[in-house]
N, C-alpha and C. Protein backbone atom coordinates (compact mmCIF):
# COMPACT_ATOMS: atom_id res chain seq x y z
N UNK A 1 24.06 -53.54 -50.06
CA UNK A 1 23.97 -53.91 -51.45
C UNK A 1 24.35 -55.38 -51.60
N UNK A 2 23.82 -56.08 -52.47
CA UNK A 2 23.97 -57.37 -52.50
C UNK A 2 24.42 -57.63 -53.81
N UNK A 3 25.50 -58.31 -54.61
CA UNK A 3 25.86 -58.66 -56.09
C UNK A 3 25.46 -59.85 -55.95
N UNK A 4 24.68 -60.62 -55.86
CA UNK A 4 24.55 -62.10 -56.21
C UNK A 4 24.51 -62.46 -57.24
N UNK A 5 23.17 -61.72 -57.74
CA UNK A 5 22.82 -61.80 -59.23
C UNK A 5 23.84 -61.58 -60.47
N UNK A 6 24.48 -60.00 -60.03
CA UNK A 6 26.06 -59.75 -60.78
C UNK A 6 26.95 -60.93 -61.28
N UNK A 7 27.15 -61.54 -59.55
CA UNK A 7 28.15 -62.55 -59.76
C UNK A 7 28.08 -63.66 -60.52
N UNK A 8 26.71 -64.09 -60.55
CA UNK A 8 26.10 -64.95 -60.92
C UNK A 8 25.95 -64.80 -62.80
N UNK A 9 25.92 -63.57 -63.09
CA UNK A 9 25.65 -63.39 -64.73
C UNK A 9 27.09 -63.60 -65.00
N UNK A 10 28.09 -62.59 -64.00
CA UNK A 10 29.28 -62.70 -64.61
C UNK A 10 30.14 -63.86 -64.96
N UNK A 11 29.91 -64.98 -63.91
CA UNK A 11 30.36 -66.35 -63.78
C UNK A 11 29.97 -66.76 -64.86
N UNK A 12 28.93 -66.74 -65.55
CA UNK A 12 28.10 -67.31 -66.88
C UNK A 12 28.67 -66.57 -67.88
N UNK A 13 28.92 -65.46 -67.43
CA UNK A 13 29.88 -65.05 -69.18
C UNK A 13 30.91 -65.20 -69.30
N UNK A 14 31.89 -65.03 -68.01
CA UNK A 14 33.37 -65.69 -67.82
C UNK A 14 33.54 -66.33 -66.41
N UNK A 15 34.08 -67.21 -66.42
CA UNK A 15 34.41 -68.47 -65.07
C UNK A 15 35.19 -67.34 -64.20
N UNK A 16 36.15 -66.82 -65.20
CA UNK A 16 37.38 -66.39 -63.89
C UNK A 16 37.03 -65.02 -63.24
N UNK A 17 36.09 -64.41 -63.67
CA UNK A 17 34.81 -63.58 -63.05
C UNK A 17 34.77 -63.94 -61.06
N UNK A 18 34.76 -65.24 -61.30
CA UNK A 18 34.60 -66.15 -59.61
C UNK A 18 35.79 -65.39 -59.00
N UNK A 19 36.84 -65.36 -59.21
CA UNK A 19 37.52 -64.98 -58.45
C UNK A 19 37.78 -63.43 -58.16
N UNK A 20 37.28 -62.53 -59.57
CA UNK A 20 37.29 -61.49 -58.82
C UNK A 20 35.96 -61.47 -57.66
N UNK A 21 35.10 -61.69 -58.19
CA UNK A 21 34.01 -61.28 -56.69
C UNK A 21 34.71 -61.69 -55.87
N UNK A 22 35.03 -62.79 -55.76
CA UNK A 22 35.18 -63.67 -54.50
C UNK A 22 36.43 -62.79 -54.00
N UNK A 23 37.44 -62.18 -54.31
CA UNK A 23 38.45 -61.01 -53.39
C UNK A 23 37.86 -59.92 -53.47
N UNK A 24 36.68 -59.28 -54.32
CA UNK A 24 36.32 -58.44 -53.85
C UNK A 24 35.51 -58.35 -52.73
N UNK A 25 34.31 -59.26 -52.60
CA UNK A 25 33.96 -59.51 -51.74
C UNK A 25 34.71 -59.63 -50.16
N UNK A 26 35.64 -60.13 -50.17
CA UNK A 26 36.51 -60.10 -49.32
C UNK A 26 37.18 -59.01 -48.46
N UNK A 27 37.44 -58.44 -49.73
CA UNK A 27 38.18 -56.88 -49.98
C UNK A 27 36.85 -56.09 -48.62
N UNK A 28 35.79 -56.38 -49.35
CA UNK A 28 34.62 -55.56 -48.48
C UNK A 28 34.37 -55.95 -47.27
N UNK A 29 34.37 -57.17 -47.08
CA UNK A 29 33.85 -58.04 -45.83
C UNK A 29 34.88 -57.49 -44.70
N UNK A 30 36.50 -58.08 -45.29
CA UNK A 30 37.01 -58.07 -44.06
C UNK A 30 37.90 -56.63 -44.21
N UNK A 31 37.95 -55.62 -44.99
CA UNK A 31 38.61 -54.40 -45.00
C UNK A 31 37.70 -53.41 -44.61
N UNK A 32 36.46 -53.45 -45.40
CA UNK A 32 35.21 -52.00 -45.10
C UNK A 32 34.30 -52.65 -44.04
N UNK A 33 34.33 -53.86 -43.85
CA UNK A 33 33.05 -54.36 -42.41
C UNK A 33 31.41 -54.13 -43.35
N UNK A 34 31.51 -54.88 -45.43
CA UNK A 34 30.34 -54.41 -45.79
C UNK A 34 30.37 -55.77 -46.42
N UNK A 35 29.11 -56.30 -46.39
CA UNK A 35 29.06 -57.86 -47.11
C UNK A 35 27.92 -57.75 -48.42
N UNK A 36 28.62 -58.40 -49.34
CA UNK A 36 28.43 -57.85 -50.41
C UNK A 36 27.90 -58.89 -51.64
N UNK A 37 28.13 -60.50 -51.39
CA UNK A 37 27.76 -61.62 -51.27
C UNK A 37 26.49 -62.00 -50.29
N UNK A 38 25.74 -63.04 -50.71
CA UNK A 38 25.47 -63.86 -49.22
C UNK A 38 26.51 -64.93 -49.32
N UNK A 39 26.31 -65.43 -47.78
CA UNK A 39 27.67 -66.91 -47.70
C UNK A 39 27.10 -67.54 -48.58
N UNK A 40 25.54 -68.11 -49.05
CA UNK A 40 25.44 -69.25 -50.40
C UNK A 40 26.42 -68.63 -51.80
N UNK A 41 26.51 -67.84 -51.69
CA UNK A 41 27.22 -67.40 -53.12
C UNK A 41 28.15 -67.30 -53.48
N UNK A 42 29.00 -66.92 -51.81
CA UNK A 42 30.25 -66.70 -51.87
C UNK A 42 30.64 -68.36 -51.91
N UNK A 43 30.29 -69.43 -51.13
CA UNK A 43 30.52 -70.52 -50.82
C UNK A 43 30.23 -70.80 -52.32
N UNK A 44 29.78 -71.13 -52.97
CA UNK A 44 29.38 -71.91 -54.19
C UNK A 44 30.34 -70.91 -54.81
N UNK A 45 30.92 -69.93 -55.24
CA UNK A 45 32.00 -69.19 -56.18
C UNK A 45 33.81 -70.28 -55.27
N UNK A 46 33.69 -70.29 -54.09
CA UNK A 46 35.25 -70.60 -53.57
C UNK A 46 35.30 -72.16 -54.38
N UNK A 47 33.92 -72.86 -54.07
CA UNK A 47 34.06 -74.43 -54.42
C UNK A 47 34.25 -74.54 -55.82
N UNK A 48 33.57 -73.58 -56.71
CA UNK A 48 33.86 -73.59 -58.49
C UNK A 48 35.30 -73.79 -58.75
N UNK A 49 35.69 -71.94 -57.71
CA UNK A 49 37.36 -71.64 -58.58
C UNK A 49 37.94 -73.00 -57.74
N UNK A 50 37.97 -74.08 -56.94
CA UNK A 50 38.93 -74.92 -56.56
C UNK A 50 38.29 -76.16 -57.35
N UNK A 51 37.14 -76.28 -57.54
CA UNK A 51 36.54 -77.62 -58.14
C UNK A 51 36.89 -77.41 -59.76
N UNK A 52 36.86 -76.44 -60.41
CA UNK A 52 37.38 -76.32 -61.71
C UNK A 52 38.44 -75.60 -62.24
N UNK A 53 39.48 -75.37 -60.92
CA UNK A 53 40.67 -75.04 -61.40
C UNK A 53 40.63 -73.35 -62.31
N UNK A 54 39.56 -73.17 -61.81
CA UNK A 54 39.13 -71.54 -62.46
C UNK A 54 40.47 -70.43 -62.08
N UNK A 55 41.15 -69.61 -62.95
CA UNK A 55 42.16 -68.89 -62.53
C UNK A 55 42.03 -67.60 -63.11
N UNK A 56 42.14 -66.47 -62.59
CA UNK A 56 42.22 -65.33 -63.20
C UNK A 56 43.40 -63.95 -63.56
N UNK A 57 43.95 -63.96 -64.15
CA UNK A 57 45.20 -63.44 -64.79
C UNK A 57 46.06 -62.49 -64.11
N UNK A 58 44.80 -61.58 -62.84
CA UNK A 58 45.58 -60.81 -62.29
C UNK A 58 45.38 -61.09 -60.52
N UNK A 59 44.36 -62.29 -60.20
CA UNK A 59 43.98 -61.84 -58.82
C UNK A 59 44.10 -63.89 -58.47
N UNK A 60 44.96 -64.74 -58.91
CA UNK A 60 44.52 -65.67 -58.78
C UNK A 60 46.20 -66.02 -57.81
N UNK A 61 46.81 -65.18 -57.68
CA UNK A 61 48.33 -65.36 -57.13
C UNK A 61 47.52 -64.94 -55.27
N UNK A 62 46.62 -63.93 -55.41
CA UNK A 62 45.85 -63.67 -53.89
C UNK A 62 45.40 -65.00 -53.12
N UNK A 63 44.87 -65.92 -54.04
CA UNK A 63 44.27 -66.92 -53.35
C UNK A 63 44.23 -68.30 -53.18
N UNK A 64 44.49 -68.84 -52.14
CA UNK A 64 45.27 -70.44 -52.28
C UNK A 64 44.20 -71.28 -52.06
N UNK A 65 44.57 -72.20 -52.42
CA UNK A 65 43.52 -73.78 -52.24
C UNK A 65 43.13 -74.14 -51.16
N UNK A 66 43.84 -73.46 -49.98
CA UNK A 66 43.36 -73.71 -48.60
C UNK A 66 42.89 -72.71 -48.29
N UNK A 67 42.88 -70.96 -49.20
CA UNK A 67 41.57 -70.33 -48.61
C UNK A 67 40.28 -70.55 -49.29
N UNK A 68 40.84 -71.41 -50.15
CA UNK A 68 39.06 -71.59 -51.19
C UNK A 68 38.47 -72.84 -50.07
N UNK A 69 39.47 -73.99 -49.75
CA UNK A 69 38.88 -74.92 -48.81
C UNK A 69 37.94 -74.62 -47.25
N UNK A 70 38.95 -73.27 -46.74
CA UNK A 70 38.22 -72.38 -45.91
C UNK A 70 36.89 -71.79 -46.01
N UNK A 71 36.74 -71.58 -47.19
CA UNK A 71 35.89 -70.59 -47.62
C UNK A 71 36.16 -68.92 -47.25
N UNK A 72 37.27 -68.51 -47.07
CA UNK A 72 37.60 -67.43 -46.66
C UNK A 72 38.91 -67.00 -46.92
N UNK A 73 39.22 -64.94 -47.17
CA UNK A 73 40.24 -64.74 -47.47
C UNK A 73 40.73 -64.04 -46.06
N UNK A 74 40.56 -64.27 -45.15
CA UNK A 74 41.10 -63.53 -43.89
C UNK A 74 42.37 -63.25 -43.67
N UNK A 75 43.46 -64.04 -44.26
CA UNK A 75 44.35 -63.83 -43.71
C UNK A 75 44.92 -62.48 -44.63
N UNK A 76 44.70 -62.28 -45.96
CA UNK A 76 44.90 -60.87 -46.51
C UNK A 76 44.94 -59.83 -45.57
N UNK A 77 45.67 -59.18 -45.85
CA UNK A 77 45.78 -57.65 -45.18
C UNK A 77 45.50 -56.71 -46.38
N UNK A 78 45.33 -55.44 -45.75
CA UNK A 78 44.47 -54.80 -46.72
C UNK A 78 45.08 -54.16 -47.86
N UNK A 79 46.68 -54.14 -47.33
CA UNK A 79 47.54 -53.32 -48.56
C UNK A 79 47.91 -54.78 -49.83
N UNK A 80 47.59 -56.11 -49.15
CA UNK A 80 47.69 -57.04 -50.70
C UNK A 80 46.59 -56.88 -51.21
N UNK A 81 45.14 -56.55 -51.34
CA UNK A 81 44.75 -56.02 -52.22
C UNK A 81 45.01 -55.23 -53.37
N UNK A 82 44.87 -55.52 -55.03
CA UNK A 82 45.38 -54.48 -56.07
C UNK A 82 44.80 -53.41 -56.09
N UNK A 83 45.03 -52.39 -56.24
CA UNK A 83 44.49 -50.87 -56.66
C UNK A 83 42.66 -51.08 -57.40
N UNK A 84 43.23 -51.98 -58.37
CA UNK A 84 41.83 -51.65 -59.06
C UNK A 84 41.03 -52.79 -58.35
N UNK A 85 40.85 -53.52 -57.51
CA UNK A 85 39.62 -54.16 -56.23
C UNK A 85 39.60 -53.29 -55.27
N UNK A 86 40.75 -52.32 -55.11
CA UNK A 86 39.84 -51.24 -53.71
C UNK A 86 39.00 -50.31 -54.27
N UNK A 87 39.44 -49.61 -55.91
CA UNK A 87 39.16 -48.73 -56.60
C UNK A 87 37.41 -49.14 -56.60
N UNK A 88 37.34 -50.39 -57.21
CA UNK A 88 35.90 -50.71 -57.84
C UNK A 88 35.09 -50.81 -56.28
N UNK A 89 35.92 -51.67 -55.19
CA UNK A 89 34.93 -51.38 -54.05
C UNK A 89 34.75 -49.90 -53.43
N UNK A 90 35.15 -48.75 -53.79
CA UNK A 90 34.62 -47.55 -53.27
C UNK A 90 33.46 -47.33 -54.32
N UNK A 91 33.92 -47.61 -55.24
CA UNK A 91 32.86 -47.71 -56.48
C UNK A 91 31.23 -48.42 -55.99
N UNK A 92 31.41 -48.92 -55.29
CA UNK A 92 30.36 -49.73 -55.12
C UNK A 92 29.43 -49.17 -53.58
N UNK A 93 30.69 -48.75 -52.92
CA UNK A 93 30.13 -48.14 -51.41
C UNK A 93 29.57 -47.12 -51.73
N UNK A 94 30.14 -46.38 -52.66
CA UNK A 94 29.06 -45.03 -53.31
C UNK A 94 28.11 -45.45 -53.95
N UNK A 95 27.67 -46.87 -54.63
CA UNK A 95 26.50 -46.63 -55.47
C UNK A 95 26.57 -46.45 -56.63
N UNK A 96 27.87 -46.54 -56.86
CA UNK A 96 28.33 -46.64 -58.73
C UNK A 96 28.28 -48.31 -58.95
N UNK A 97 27.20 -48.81 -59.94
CA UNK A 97 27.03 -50.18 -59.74
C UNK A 97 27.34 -50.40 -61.07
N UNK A 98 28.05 -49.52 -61.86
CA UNK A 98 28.53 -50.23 -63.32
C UNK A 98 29.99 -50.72 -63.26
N UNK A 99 30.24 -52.10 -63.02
CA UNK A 99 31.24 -53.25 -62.74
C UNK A 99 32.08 -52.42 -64.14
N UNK A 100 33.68 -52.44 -64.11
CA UNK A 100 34.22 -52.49 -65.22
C UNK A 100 34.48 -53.94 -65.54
N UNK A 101 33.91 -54.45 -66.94
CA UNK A 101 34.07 -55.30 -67.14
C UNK A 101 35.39 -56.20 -67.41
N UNK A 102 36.54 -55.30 -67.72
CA UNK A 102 37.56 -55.63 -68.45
C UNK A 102 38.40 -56.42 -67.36
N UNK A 103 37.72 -55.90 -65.69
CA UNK A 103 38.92 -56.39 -64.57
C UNK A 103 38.10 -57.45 -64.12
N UNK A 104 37.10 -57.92 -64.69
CA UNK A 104 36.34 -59.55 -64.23
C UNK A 104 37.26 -60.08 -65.09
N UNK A 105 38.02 -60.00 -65.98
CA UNK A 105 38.55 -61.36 -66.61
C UNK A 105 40.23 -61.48 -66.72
């Protein structure tokens, strides 16, 4: 499954949207071994949240300026993930593709 497009509407309705994909994505990549981004998307979401200081209320303490410079959240382990980014990524491995909106912002 691919969210590009997702990410891409969501970023346009709220900025700090970027950062949830961008740990969820993560969440998937390096916890389930499922990529969920392409790298253009994910790369253009890390350079936003560091080029515009984009922050998000509950997931922006996960990610530092040198993993946005990386382009990667690797060094996370899987239990700093919050409840509701593992919740929504099983959500997604099943095929439930309705995003709750309330945890993009």
């Amino acid at each position: 499954m691919n969210l590009d497009n997702q990410a891409r509407i969501a970023y346009k309705q709220s900025p700090s949207s970027a950062v949830f994909f961008v740990v969820l994505a993560s969440y998937l990549y390096y916890v389930r071994f499922e990529s969920v981004l392409s790298d253009d998307v994910f790369d253009k979401m890390t350079k936003l949240i560091l080029d515009k200081n984009i922050r998000h209320s509950k997931l922006s303490h996960l990610v530092t300026d040198d993993d946005l410079r990386a382009g990667s959240l690797f060094r996370l382990r899987s239990t700093d993930y919050p409840d509701f980014i593992t919740e929504q990524a099983e959500k997604i491995l099943r095929g439930v593709n309705n995003y709750v909106v309330q945890e993009l912002e």
